[in-house]
PDB file of N, CA and C in Angstrom:
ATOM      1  N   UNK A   1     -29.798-171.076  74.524  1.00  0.00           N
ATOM      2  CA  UNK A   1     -29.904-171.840  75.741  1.00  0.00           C
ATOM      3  C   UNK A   1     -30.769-173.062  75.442  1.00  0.00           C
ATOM      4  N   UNK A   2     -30.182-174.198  75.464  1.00  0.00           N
ATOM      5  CA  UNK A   2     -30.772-175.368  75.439  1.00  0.00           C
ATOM      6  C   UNK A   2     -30.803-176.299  76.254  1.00  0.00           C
ATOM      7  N   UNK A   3     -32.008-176.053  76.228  1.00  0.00           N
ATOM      8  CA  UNK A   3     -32.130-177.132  77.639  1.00  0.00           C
ATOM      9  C   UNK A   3     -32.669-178.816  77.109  1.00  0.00           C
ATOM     10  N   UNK A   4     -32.519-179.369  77.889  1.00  0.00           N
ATOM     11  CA  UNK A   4     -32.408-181.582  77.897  1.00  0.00           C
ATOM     12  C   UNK A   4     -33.716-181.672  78.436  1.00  0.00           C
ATOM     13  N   UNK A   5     -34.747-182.177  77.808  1.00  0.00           N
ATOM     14  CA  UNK A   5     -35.799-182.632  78.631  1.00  0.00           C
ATOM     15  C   UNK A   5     -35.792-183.887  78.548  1.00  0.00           C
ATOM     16  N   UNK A   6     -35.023-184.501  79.390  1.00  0.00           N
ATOM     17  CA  UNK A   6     -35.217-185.848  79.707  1.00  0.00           C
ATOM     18  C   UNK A   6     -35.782-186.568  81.018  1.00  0.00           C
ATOM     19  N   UNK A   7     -36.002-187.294  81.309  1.00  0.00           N
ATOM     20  CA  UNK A   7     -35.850-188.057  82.302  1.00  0.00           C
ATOM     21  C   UNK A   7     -37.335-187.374  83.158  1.00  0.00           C
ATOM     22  N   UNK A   8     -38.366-186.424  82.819  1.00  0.00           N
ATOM     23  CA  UNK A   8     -39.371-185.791  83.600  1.00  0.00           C
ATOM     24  C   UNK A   8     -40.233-185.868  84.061  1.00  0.00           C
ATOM     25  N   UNK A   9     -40.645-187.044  83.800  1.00  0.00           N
ATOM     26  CA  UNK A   9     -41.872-188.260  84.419  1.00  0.00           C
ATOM     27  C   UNK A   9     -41.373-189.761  84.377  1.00  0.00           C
ATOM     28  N   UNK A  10     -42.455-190.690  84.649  1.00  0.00           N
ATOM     29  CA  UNK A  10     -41.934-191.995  85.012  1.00  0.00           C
ATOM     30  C   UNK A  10     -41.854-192.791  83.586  1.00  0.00           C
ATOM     31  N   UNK A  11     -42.408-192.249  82.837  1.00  0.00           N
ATOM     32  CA  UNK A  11     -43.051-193.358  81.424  1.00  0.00           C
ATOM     33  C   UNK A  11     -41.520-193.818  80.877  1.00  0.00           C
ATOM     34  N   UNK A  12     -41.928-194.981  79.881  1.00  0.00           N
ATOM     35  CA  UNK A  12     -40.519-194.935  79.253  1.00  0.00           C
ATOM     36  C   UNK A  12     -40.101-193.940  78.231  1.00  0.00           C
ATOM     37  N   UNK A  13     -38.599-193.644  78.264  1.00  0.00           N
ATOM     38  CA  UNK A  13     -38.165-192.825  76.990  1.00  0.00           C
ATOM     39  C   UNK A  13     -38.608-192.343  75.838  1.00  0.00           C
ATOM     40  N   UNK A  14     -39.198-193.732  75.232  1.00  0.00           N
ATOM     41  CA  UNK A  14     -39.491-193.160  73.640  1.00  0.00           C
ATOM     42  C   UNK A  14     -41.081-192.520  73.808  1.00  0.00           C
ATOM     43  N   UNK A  15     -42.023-192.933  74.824  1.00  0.00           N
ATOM     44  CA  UNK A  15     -43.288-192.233  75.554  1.00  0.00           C
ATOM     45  C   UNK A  15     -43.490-190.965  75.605  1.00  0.00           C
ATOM     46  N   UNK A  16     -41.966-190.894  76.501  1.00  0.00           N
ATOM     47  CA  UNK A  16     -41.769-189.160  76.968  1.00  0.00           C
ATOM     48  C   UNK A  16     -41.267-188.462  76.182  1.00  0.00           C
ATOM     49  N   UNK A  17     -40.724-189.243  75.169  1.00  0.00           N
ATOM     50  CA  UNK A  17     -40.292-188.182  74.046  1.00  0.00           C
ATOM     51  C   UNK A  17     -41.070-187.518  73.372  1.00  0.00           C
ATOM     52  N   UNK A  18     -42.306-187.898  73.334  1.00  0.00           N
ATOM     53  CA  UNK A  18     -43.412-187.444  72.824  1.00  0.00           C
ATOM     54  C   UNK A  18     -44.318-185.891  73.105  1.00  0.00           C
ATOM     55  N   UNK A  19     -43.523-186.113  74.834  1.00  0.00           N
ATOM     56  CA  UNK A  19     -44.131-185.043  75.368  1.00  0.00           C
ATOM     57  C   UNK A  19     -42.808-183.613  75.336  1.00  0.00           C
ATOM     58  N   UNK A  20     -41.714-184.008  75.049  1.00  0.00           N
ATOM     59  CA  UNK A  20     -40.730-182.862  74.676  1.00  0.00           C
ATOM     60  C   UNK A  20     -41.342-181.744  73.818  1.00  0.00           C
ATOM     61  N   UNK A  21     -42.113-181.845  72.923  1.00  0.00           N
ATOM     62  CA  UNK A  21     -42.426-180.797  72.466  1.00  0.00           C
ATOM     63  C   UNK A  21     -43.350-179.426  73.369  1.00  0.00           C
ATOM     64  N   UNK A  22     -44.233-180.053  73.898  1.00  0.00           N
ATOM     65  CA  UNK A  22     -45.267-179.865  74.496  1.00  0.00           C
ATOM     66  C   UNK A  22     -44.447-178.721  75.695  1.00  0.00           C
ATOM     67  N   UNK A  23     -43.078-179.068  76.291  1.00  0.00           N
ATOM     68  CA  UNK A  23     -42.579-178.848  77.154  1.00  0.00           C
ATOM     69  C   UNK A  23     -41.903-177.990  77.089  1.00  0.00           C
ATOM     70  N   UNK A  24     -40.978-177.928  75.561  1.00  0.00           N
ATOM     71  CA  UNK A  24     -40.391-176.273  75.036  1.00  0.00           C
ATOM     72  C   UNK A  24     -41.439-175.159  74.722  1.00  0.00           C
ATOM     73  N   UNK A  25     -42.449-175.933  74.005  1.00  0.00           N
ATOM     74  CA  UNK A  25     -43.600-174.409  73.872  1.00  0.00           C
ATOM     75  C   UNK A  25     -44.191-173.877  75.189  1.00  0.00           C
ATOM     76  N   UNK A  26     -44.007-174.722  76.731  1.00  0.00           N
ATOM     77  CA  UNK A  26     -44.474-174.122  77.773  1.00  0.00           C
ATOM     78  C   UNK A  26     -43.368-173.219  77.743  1.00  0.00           C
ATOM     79  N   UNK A  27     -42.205-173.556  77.883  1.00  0.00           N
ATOM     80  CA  UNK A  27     -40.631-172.970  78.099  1.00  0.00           C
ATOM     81  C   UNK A  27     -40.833-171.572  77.324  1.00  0.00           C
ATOM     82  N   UNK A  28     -41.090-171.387  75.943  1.00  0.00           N
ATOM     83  CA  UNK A  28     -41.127-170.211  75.340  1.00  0.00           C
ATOM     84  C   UNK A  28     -42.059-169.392  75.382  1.00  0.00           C
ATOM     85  N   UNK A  29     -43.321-170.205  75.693  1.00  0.00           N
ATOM     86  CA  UNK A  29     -44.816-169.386  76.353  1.00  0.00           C
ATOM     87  C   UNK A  29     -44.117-168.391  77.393  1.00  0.00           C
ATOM     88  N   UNK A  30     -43.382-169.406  78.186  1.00  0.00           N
ATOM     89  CA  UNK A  30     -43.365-168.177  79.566  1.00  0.00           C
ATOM     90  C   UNK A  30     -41.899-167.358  79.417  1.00  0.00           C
ATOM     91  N   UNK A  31     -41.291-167.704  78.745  1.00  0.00           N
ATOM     92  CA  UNK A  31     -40.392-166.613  78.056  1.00  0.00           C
ATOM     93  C   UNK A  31     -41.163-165.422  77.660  1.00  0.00           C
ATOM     94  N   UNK A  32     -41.620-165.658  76.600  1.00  0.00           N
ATOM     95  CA  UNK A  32     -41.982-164.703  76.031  1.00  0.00           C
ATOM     96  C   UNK A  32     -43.220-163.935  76.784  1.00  0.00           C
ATOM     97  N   UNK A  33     -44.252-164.400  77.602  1.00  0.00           N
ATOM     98  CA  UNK A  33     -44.818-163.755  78.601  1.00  0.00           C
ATOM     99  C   UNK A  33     -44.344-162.751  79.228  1.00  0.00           C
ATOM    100  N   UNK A  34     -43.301-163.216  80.076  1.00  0.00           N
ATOM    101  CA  UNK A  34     -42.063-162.145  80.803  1.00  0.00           C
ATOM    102  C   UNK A  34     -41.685-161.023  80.058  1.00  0.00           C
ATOM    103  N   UNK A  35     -40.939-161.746  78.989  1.00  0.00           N
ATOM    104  CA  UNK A  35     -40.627-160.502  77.919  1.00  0.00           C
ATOM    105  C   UNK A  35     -41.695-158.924  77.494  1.00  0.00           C
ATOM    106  N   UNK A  36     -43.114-159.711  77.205  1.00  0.00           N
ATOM    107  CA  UNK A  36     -43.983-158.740  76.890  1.00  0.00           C
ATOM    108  C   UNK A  36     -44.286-157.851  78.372  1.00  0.00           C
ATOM    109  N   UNK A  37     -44.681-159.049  79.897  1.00  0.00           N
ATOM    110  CA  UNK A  37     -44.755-158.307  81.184  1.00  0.00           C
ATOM    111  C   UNK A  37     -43.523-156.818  81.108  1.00  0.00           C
ATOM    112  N   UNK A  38     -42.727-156.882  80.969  1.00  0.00           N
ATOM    113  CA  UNK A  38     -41.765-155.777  81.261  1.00  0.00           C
ATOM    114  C   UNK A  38     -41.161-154.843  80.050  1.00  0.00           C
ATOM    115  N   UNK A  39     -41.676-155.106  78.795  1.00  0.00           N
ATOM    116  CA  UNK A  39     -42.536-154.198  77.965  1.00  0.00           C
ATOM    117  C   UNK A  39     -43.092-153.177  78.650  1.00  0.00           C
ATOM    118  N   UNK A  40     -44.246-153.606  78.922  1.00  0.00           N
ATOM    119  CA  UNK A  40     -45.662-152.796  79.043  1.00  0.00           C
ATOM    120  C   UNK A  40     -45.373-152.293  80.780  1.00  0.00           C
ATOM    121  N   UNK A  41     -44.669-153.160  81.591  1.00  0.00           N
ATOM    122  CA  UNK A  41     -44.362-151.933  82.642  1.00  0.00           C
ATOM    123  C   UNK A  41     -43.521-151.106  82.246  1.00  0.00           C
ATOM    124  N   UNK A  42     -42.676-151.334  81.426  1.00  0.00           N
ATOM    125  CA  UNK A  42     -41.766-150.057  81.586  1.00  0.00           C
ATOM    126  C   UNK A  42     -42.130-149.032  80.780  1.00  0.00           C
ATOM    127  N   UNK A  43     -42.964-149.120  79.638  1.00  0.00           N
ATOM    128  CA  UNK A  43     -43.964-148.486  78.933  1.00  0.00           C
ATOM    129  C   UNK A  43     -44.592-147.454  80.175  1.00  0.00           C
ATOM    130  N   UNK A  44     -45.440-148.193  80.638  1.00  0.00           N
ATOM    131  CA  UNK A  44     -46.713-147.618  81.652  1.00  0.00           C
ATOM    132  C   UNK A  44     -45.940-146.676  82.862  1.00  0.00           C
ATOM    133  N   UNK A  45     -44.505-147.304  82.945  1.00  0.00           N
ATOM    134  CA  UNK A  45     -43.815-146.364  84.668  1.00  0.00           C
ATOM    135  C   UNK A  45     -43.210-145.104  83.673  1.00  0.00           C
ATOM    136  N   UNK A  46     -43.193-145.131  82.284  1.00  0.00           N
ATOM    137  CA  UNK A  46     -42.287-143.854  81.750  1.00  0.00           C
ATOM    138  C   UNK A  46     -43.802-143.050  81.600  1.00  0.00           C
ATOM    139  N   UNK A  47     -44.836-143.306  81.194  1.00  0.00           N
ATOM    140  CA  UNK A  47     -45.933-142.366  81.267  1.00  0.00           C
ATOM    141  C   UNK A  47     -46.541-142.272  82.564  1.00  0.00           C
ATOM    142  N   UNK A  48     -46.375-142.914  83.546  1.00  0.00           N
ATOM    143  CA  UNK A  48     -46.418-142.594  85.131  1.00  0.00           C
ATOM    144  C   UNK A  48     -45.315-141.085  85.525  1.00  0.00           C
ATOM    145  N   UNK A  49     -44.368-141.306  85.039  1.00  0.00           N
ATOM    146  CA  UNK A  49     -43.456-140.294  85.614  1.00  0.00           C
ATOM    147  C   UNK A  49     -43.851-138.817  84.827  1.00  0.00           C
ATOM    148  N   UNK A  50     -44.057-139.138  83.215  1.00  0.00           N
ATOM    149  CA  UNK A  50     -44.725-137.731  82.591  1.00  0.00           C
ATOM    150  C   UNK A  50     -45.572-137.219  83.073  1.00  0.00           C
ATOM    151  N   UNK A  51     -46.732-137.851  83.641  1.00  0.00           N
ATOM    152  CA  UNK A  51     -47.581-137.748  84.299  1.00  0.00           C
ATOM    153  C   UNK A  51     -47.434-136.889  85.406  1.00  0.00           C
ATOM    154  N   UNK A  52     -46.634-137.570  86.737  1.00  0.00           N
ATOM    155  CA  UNK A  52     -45.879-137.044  87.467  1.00  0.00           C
ATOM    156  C   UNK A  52     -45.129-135.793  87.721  1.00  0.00           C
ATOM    157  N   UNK A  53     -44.302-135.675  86.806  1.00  0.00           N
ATOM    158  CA  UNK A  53     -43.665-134.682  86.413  1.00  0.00           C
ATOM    159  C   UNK A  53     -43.659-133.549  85.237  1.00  0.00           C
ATOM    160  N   UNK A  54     -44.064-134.479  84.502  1.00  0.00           N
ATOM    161  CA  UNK A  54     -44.585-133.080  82.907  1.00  0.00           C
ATOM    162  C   UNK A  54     -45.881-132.634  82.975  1.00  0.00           C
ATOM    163  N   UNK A  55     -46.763-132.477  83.933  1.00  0.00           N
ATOM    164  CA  UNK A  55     -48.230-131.905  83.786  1.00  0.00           C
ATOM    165  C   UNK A  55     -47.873-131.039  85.317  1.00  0.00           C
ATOM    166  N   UNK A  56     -48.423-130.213  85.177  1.00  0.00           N
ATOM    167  CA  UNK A  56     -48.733-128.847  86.270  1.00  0.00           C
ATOM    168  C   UNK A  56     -50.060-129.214  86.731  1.00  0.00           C
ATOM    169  N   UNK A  57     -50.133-129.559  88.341  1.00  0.00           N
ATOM    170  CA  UNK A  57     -51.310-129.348  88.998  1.00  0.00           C
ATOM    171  C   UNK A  57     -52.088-127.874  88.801  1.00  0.00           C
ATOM    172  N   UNK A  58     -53.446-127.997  88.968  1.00  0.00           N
ATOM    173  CA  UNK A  58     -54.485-126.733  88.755  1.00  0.00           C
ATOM    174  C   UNK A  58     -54.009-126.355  90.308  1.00  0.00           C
ATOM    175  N   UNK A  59     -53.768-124.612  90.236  1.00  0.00           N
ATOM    176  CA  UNK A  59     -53.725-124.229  91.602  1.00  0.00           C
ATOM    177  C   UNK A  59     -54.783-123.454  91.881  1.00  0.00           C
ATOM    178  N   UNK A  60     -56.395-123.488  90.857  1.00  0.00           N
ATOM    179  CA  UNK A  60     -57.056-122.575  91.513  1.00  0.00           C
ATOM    180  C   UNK A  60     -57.419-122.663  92.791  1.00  0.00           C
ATOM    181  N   UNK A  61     -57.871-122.105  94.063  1.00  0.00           N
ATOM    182  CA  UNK A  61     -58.533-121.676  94.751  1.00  0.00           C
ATOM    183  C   UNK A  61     -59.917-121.957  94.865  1.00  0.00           C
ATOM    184  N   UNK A  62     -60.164-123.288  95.124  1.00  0.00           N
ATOM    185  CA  UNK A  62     -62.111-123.134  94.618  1.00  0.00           C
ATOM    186  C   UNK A  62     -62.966-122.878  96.132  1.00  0.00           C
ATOM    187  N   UNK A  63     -61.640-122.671  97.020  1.00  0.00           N
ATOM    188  CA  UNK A  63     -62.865-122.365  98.350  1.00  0.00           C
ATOM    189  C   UNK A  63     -63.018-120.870  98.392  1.00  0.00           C
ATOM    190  N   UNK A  64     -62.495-120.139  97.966  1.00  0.00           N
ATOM    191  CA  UNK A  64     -62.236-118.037  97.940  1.00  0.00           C
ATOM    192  C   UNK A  64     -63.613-118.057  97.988  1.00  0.00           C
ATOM    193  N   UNK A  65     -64.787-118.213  97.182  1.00  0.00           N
ATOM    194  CA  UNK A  65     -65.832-118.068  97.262  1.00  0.00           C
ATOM    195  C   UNK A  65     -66.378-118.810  98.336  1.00  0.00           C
ATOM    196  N   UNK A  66     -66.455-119.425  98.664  1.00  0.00           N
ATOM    197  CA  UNK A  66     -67.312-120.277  99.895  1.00  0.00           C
ATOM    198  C   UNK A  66     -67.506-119.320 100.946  1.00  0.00           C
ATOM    199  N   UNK A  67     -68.730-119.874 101.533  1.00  0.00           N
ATOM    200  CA  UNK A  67     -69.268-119.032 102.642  1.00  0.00           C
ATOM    201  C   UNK A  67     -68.894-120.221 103.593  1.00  0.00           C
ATOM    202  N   UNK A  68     -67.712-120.069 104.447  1.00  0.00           N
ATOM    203  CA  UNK A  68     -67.328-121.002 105.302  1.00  0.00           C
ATOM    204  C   UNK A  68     -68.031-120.866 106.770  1.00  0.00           C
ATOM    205  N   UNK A  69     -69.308-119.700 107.438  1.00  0.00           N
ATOM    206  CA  UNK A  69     -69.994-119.914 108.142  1.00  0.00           C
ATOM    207  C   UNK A  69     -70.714-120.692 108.012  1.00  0.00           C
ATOM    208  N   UNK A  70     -71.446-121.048 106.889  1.00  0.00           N
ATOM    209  CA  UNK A  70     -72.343-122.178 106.684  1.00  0.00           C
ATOM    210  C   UNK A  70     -71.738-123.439 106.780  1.00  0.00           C
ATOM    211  N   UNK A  71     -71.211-123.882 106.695  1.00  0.00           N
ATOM    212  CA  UNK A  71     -70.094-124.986 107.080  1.00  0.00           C
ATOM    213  C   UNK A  71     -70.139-125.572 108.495  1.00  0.00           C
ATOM    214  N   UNK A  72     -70.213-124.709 109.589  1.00  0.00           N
ATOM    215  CA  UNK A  72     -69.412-125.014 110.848  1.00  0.00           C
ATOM    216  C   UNK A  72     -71.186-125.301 111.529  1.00  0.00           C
ATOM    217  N   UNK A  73     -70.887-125.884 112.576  1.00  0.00           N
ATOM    218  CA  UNK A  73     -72.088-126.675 112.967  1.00  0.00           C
ATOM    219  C   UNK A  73     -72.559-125.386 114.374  1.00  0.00           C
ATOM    220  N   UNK A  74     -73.782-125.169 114.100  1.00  0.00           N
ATOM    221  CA  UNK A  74     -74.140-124.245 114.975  1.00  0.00           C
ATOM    222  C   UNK A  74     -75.235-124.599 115.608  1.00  0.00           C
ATOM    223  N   UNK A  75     -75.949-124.044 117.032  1.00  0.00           N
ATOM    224  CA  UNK A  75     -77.098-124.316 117.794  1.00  0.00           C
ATOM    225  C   UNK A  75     -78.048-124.518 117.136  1.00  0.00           C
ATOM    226  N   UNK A  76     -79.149-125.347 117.150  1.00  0.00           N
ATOM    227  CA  UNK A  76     -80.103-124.750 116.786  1.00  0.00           C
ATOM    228  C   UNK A  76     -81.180-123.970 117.079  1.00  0.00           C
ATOM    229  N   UNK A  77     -81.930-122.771 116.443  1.00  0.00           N
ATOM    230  CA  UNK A  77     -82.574-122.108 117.550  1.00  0.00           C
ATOM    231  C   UNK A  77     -83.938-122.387 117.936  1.00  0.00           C
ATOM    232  N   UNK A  78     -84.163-122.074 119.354  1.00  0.00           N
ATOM    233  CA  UNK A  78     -85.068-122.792 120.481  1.00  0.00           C
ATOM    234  C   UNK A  78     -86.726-122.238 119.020  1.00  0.00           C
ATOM    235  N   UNK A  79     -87.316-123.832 119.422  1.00  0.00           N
ATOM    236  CA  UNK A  79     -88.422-123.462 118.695  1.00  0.00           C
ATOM    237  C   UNK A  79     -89.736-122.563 119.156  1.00  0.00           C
ATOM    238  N   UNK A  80     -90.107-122.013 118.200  1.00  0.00           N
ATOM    239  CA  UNK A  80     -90.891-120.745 118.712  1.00  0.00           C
ATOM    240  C   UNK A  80     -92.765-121.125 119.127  1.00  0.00           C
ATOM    241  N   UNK A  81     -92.615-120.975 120.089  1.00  0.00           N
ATOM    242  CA  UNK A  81     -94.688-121.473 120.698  1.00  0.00           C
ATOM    243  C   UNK A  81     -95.461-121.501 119.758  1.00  0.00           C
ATOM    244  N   UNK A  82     -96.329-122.058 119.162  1.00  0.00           N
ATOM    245  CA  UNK A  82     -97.298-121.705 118.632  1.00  0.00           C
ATOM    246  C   UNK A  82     -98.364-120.453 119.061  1.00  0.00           C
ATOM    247  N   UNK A  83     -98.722-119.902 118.457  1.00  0.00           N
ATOM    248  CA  UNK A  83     -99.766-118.483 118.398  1.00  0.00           C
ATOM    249  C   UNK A  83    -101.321-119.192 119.373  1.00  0.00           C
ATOM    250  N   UNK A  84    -101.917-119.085 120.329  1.00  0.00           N
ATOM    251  CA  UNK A  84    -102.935-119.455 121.065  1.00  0.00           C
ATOM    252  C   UNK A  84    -104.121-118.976 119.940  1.00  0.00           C
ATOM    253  N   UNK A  85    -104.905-119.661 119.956  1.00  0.00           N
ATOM    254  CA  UNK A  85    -106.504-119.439 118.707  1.00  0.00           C
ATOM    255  C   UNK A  85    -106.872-118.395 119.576  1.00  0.00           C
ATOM    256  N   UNK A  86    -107.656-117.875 118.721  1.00  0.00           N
ATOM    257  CA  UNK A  86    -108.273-116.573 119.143  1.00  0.00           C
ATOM    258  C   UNK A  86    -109.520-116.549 119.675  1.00  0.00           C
ATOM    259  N   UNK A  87    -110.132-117.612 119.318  1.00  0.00           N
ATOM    260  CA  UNK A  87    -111.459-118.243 120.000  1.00  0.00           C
ATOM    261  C   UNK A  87    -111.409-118.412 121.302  1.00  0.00           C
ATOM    262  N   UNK A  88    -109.830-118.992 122.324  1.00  0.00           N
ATOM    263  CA  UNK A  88    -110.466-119.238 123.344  1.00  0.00           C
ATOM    264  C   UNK A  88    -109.749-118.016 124.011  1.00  0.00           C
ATOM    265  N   UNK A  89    -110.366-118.401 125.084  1.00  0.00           N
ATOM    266  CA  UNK A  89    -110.086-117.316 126.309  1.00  0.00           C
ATOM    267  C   UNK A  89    -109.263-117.460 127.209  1.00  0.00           C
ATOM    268  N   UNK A  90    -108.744-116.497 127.474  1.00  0.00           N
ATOM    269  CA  UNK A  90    -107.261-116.827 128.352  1.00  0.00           C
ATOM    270  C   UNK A  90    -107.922-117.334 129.208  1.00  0.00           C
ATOM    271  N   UNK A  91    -106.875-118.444 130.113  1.00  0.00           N
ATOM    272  CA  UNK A  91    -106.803-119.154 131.162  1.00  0.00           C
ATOM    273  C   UNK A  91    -107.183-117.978 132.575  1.00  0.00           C
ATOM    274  N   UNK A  92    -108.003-118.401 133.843  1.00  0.00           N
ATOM    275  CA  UNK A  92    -107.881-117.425 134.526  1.00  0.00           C
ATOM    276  C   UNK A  92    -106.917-117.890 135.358  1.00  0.00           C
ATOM    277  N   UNK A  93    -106.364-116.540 136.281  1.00  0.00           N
ATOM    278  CA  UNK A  93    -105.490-117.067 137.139  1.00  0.00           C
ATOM    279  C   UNK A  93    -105.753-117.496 138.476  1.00  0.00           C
ATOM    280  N   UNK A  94    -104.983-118.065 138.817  1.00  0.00           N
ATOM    281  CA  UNK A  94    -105.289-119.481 140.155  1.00  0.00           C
ATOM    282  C   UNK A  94    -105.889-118.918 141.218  1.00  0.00           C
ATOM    283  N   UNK A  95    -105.853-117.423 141.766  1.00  0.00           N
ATOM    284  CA  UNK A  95    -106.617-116.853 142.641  1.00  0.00           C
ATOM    285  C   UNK A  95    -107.485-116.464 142.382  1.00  0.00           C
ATOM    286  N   UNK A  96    -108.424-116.385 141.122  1.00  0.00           N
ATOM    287  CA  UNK A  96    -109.733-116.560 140.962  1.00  0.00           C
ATOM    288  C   UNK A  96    -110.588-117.494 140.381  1.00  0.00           C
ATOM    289  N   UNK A  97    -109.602-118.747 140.362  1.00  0.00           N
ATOM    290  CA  UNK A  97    -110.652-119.755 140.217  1.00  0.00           C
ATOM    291  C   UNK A  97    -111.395-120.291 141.755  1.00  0.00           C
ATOM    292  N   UNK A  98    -113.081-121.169 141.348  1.00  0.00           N
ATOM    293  CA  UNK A  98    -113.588-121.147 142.499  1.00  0.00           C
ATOM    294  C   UNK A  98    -113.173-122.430 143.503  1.00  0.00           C
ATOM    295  N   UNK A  99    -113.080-122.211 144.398  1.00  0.00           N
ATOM    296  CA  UNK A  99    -113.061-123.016 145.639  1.00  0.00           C
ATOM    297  C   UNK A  99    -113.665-124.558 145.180  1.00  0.00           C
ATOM    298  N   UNK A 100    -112.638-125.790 145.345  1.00  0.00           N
ATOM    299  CA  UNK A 100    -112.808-126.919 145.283  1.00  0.00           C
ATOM    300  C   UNK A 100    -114.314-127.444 146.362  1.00  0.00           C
ATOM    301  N   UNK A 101    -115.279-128.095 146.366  1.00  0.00           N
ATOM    302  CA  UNK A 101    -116.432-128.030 147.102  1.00  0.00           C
ATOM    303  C   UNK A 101    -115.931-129.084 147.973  1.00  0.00           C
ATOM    304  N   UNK A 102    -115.649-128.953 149.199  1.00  0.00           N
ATOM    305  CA  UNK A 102    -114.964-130.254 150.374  1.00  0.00           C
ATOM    306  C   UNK A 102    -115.726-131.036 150.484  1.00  0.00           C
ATOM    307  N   UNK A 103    -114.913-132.329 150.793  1.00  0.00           N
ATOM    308  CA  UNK A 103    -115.603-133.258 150.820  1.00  0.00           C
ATOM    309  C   UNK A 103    -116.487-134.060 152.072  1.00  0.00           C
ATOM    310  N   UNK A 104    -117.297-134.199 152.152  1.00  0.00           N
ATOM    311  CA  UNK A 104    -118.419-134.960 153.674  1.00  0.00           C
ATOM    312  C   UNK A 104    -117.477-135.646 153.767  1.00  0.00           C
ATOM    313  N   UNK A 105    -117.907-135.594 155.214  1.00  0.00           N
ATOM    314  CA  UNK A 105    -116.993-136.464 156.258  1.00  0.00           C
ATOM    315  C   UNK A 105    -117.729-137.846 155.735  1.00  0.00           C
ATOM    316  N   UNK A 106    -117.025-139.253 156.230  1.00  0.00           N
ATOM    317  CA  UNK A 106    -117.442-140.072 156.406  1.00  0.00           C
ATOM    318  C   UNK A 106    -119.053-140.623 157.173  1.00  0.00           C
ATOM    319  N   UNK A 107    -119.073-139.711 158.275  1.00  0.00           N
ATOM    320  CA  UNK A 107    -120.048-139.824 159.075  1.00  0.00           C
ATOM    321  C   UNK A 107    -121.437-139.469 158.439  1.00  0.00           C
ATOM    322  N   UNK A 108    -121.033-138.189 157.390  1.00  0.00           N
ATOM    323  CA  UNK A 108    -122.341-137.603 157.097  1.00  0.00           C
ATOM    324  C   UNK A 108    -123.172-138.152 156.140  1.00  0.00           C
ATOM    325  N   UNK A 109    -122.560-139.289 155.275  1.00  0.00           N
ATOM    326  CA  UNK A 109    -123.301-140.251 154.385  1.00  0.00           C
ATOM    327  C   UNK A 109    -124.375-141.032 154.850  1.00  0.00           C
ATOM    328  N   UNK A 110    -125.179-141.251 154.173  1.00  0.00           N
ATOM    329  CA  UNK A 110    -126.321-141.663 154.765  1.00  0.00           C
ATOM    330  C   UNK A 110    -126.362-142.830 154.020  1.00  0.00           C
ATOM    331  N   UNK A 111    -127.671-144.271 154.512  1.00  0.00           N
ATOM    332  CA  UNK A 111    -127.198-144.958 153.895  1.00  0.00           C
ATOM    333  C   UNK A 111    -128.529-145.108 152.800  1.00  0.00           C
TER     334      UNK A 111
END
C-alpha cells in the first residue's frame, strides 16, 4: 500500500519533499503500534479466559467457625452504680430529718 504524499502543507514542492520522509515513518510508527496493541490484547484476553475458566475457585467455608452472635449488634447493658464508701453514713430518711426553723414575719425585725 502506497500512499502519495503530496500536496500536505502550503510550502513549495521541492520544500515538502523534504518532509515525505518524516511522514512515512509516522505512517509505519502507527502501523506498527496497532499491530503490537492487538498482540498483547489478544495475548492478555487468552490468559483472562484460562484464568476464568481453567482455575477452580477455593470453596472452603471460612465462616463454619465464626461465632456469628458476636457479630449482630446488641443492647448495651444498663451501667452498674457505683458501691457507696463505707465511711459515710446512710442518708436519713425525710421523716426524720429536723424541721426547717420558719421564718419572722416581716414585722418582727427590728431595726
Amino acid at each position: 500500500m502506497m500512499q502519495e504524499y503530496v500536496n500536505f502543507s502550503s510550502l513549495p514542492p521541492d520544500q515538502e519533499a523534504a518532509f515525505v520522509v518524516f511522514e512515512r515513518r509516522m505512517a509505519e510508527s502507527q502501523q506498527q503500534g496497532f499491530r503490537i496493541a492487538g498482540i498483547l490484547s489478544a495475548i492478555t484476553l487468552v490468559i483472562a479466559l484460562f484464568v476464568y475458566f481453567g482455575v477452580e475457585p477455593d470453596h472452603r467455608d471460612l465462616a463454619k467457625d465464626m461465632d456469628m452472635s458476636r457479630l449482630t449488634k446488641k443492647e448495651a447493658p444498663a451501667p452498674t452504680p457505683a458501691a457507696a464508701p463505707a465511711a459515710e453514713a446512710p442518708a436519713a430518711p425525710a421523716a426524720e430529718a429536723p424541721a426547717a426553723p420558719a421564718e419572722q414575719p416581716a414585722e418582727a425585725k427590728g431595726p
